[in-house]
N, C-alpha and C. Protein backbone atom coordinates (compact mmCIF):
# COMPACT_ATOMS: atom_id res chain seq x y z
N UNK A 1 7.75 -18.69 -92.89
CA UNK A 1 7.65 -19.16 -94.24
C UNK A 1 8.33 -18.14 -95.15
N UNK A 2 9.20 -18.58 -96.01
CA UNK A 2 9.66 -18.04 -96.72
C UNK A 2 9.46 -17.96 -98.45
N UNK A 3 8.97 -17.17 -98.71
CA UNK A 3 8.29 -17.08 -100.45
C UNK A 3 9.22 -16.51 -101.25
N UNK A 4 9.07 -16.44 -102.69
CA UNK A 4 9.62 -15.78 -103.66
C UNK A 4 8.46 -15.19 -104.99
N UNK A 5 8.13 -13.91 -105.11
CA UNK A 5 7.44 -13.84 -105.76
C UNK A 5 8.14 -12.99 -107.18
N UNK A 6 7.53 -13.14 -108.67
CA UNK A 6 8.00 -12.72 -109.77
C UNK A 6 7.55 -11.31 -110.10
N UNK A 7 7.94 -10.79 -111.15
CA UNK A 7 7.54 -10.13 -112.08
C UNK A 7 8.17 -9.63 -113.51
N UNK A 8 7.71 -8.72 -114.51
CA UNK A 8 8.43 -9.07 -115.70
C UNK A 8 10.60 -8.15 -115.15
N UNK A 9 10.28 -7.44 -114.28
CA UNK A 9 11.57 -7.21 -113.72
C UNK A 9 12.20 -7.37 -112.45
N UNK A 10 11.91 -8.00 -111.80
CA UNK A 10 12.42 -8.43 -110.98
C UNK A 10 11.80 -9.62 -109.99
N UNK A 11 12.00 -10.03 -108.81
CA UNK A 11 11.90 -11.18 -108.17
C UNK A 11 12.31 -10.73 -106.44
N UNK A 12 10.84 -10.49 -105.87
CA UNK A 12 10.81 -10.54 -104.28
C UNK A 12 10.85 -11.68 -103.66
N UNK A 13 12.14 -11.48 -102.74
CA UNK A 13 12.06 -12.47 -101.15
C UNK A 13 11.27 -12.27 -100.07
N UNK A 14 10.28 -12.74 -99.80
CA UNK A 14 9.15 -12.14 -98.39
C UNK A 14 9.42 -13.14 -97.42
N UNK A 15 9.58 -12.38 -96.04
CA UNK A 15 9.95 -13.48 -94.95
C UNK A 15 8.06 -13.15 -94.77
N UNK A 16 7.60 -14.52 -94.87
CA UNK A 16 5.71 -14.93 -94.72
C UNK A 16 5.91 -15.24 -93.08
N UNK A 17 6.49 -15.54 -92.04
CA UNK A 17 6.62 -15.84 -90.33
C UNK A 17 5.59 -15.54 -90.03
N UNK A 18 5.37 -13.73 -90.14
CA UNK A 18 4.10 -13.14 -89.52
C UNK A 18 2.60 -12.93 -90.71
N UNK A 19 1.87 -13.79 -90.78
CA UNK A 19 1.08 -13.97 -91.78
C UNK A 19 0.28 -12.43 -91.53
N UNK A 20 0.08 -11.99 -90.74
CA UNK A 20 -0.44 -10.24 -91.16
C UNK A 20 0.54 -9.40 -91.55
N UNK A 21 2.44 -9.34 -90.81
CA UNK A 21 2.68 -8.74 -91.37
C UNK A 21 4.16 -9.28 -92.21
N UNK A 22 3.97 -9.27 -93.49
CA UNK A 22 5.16 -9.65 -94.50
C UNK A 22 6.12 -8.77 -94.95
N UNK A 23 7.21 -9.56 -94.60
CA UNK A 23 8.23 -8.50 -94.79
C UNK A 23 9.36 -8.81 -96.13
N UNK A 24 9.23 -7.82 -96.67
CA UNK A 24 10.37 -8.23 -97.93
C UNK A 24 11.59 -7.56 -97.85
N UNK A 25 12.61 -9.57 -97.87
CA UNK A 25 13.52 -9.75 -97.65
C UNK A 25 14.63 -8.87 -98.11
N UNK A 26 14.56 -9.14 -99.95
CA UNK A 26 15.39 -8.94 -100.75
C UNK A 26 14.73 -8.94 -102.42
N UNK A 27 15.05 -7.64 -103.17
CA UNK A 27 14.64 -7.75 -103.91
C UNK A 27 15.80 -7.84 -105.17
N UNK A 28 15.50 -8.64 -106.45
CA UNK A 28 16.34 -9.10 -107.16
C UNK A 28 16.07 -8.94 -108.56
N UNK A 29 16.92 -7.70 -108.82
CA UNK A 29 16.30 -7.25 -110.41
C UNK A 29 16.86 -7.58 -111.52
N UNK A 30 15.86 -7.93 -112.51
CA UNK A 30 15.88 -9.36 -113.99
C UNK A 30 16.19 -8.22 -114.62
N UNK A 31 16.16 -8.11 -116.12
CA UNK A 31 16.69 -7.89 -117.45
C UNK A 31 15.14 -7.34 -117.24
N UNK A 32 14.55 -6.30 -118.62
CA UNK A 32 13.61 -5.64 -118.30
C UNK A 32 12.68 -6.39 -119.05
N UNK A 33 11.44 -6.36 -118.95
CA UNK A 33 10.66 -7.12 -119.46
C UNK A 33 10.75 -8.71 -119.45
N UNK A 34 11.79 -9.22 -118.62
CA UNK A 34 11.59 -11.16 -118.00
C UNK A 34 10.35 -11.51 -118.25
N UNK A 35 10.46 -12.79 -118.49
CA UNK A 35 9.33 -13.86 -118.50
C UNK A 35 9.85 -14.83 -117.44
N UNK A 36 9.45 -14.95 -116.45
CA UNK A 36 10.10 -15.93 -115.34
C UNK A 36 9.55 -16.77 -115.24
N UNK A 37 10.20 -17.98 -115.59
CA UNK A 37 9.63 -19.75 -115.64
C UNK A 37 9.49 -20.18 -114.51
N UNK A 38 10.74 -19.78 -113.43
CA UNK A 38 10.69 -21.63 -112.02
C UNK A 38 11.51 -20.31 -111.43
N UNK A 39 11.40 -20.25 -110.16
CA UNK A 39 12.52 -19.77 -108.76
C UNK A 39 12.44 -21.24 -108.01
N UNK A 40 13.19 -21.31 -107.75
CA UNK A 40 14.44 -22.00 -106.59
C UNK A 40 14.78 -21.47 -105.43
N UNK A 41 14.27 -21.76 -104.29
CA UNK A 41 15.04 -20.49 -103.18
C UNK A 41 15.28 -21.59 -102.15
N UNK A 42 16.83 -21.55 -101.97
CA UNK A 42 17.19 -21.87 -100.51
C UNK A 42 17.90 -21.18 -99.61
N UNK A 43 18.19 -21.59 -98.91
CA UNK A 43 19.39 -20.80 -97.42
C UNK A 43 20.24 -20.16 -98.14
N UNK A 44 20.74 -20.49 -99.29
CA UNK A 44 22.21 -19.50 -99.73
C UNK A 44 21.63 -19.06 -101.17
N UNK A 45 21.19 -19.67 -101.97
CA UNK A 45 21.06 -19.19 -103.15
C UNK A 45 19.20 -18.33 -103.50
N UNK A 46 19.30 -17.83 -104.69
CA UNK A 46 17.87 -18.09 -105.49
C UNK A 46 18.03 -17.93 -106.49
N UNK A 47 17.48 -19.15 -107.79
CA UNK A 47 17.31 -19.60 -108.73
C UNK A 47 16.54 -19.01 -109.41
N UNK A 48 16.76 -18.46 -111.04
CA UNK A 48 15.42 -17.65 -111.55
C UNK A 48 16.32 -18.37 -113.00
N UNK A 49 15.08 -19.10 -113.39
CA UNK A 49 14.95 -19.53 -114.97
C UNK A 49 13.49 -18.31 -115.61
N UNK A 50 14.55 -17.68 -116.67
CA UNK A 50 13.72 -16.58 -116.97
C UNK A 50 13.98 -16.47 -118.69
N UNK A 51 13.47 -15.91 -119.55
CA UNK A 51 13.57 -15.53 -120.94
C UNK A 51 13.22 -13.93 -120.93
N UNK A 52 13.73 -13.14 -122.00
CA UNK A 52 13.77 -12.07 -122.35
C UNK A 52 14.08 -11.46 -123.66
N UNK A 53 13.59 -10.44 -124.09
CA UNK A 53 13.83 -10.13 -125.48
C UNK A 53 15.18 -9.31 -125.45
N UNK A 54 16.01 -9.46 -126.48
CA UNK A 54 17.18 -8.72 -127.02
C UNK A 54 17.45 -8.14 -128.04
N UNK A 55 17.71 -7.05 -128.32
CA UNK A 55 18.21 -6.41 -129.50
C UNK A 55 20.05 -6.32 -129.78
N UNK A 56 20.40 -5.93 -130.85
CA UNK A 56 21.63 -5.71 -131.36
C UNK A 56 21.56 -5.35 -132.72
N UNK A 57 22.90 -5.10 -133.43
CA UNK A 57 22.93 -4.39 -134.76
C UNK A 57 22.30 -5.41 -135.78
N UNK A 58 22.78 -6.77 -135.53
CA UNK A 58 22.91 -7.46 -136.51
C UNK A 58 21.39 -8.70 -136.32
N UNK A 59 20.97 -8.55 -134.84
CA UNK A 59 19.66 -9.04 -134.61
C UNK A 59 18.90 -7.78 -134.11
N UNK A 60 17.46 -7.68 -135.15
CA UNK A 60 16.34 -6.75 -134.03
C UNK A 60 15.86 -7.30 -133.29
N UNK A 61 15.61 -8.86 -133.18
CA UNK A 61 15.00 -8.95 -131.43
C UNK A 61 14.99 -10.29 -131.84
N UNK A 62 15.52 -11.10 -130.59
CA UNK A 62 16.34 -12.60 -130.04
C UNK A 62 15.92 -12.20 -128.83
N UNK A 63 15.49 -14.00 -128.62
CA UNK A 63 15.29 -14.14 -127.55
C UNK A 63 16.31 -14.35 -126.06
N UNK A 64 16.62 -14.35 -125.20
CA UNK A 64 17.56 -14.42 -124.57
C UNK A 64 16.86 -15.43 -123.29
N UNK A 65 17.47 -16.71 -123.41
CA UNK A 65 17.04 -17.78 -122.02
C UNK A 65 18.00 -18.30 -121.35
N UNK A 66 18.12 -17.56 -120.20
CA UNK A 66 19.30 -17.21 -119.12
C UNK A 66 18.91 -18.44 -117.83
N UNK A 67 19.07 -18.59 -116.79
CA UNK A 67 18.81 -19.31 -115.56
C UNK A 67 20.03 -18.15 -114.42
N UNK A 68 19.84 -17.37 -113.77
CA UNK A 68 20.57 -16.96 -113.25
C UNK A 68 20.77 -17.08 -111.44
N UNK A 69 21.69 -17.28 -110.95
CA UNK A 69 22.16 -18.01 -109.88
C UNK A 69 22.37 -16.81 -109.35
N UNK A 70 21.72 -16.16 -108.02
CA UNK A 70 22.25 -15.22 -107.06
C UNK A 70 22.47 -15.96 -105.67
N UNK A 71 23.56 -15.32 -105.29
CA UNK A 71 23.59 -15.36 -103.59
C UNK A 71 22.82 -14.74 -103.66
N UNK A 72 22.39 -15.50 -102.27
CA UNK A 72 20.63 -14.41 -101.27
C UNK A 72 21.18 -12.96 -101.00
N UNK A 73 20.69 -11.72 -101.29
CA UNK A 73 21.06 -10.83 -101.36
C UNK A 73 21.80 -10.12 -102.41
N UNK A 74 22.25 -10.63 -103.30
CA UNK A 74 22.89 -10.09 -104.30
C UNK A 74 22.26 -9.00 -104.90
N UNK A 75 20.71 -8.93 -104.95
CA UNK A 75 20.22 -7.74 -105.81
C UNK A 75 19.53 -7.89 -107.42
N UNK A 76 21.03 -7.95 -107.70
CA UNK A 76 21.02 -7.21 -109.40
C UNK A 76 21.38 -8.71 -110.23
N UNK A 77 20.87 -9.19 -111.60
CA UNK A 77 21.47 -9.53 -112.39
C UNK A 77 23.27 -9.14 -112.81
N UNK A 78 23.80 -8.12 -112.60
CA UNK A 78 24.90 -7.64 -113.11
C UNK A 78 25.86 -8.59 -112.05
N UNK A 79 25.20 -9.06 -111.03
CA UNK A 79 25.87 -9.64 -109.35
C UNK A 79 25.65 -10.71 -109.18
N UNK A 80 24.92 -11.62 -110.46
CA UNK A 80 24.61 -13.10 -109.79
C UNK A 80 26.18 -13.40 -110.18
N UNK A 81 25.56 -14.93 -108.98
CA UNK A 81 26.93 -15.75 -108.71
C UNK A 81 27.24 -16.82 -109.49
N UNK A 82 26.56 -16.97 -110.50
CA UNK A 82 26.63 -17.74 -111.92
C UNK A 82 25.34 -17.09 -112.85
N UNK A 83 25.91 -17.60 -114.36
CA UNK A 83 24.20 -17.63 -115.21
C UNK A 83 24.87 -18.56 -116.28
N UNK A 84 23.29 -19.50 -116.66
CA UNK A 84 23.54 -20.16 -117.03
C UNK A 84 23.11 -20.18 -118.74
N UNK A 85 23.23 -19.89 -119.93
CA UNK A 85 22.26 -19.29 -121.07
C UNK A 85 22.13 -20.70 -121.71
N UNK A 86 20.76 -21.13 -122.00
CA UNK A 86 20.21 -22.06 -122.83
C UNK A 86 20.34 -21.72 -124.13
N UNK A 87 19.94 -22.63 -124.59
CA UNK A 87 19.98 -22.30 -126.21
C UNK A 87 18.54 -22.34 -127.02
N UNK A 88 17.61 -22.93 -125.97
CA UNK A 88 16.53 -22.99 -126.50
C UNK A 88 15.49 -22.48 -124.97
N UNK A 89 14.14 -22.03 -125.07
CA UNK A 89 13.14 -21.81 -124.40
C UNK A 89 12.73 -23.41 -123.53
N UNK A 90 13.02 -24.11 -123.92
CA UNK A 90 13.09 -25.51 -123.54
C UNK A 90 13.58 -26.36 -122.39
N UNK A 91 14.93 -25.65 -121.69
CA UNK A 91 15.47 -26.14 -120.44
C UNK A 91 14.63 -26.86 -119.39
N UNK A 92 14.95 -27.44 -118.61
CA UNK A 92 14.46 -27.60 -117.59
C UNK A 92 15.43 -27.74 -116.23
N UNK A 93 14.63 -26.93 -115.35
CA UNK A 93 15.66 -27.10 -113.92
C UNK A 93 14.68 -28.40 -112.62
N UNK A 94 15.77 -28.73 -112.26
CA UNK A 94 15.33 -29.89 -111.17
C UNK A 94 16.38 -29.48 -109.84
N UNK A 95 15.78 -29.18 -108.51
CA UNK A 95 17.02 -29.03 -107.67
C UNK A 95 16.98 -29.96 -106.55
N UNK A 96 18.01 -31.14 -106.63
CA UNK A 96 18.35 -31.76 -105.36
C UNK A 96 18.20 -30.90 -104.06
N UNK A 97 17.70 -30.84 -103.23
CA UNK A 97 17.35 -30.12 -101.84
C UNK A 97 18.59 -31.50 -100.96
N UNK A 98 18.79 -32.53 -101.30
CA UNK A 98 19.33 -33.67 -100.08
C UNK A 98 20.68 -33.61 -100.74
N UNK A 99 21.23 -32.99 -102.12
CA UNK A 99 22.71 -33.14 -102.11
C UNK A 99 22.80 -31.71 -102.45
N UNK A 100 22.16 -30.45 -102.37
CA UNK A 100 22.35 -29.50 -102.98
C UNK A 100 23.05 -29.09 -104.70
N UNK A 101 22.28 -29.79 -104.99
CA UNK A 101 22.40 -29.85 -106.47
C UNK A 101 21.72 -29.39 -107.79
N UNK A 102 21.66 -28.55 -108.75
CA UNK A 102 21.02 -28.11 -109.28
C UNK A 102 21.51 -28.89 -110.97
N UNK A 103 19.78 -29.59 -111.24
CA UNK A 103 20.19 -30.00 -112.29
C UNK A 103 19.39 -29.50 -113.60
N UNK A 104 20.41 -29.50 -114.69
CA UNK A 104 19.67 -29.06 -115.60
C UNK A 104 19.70 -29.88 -116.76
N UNK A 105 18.50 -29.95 -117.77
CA UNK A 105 18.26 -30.70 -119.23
C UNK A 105 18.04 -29.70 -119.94
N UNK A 106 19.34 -29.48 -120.81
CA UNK A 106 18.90 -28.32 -122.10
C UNK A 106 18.59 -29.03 -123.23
């Protein structure tokens, strides 16, 4: 069995096979302080619809609502293999598993 678990920075892969002992796969680090909505995990990818706070000169703090696409193993945010930025906290992800398809309603 294969899991994905969250937190406000990052996102563990645990191979669950041996239910005493769990082994983590791959770990995959968010923007600091994430709010992680939905993971997605299949054979090649994992899916993290997440929000986060942002600063800049001209904003003190915006929200930032990303969906970011890693190959399995990739790691880091700086390395996903797409991202997708909403415009609102609102998105929603749906993933075809029978055509490999990832759909989204912003």
């Amino acid at each position: 069995m294969l899991i994905a678990l969250a937190n406000a920075h990052a996102v563990y892969e645990i191979d669950w096979s041996n239910i005493r002992d769990p082994v983590m796969v791959n770990k995959y680090s968010l923007m600091e302080h994430s709010h992680v909505k939905q993971l997605i995990i299949n054979d090649q990818f994992m899916v993290v619809q997440s929000a986060a706070n942002g600063t800049n000169s001209t904003h003190p703090l915006f929200e930032i609502d990303y969906t970011w696409i890693f190959s399995r193993g990739a790691r880091t945010y700086t390395n996903a293999y797409s991202v997708i930025n909403h415009n609102s906290s609102k998105a929603e992800l749906e993933f075809n598993k029978y055509n490999d398809r990832l759909l989204v309603a912003d």
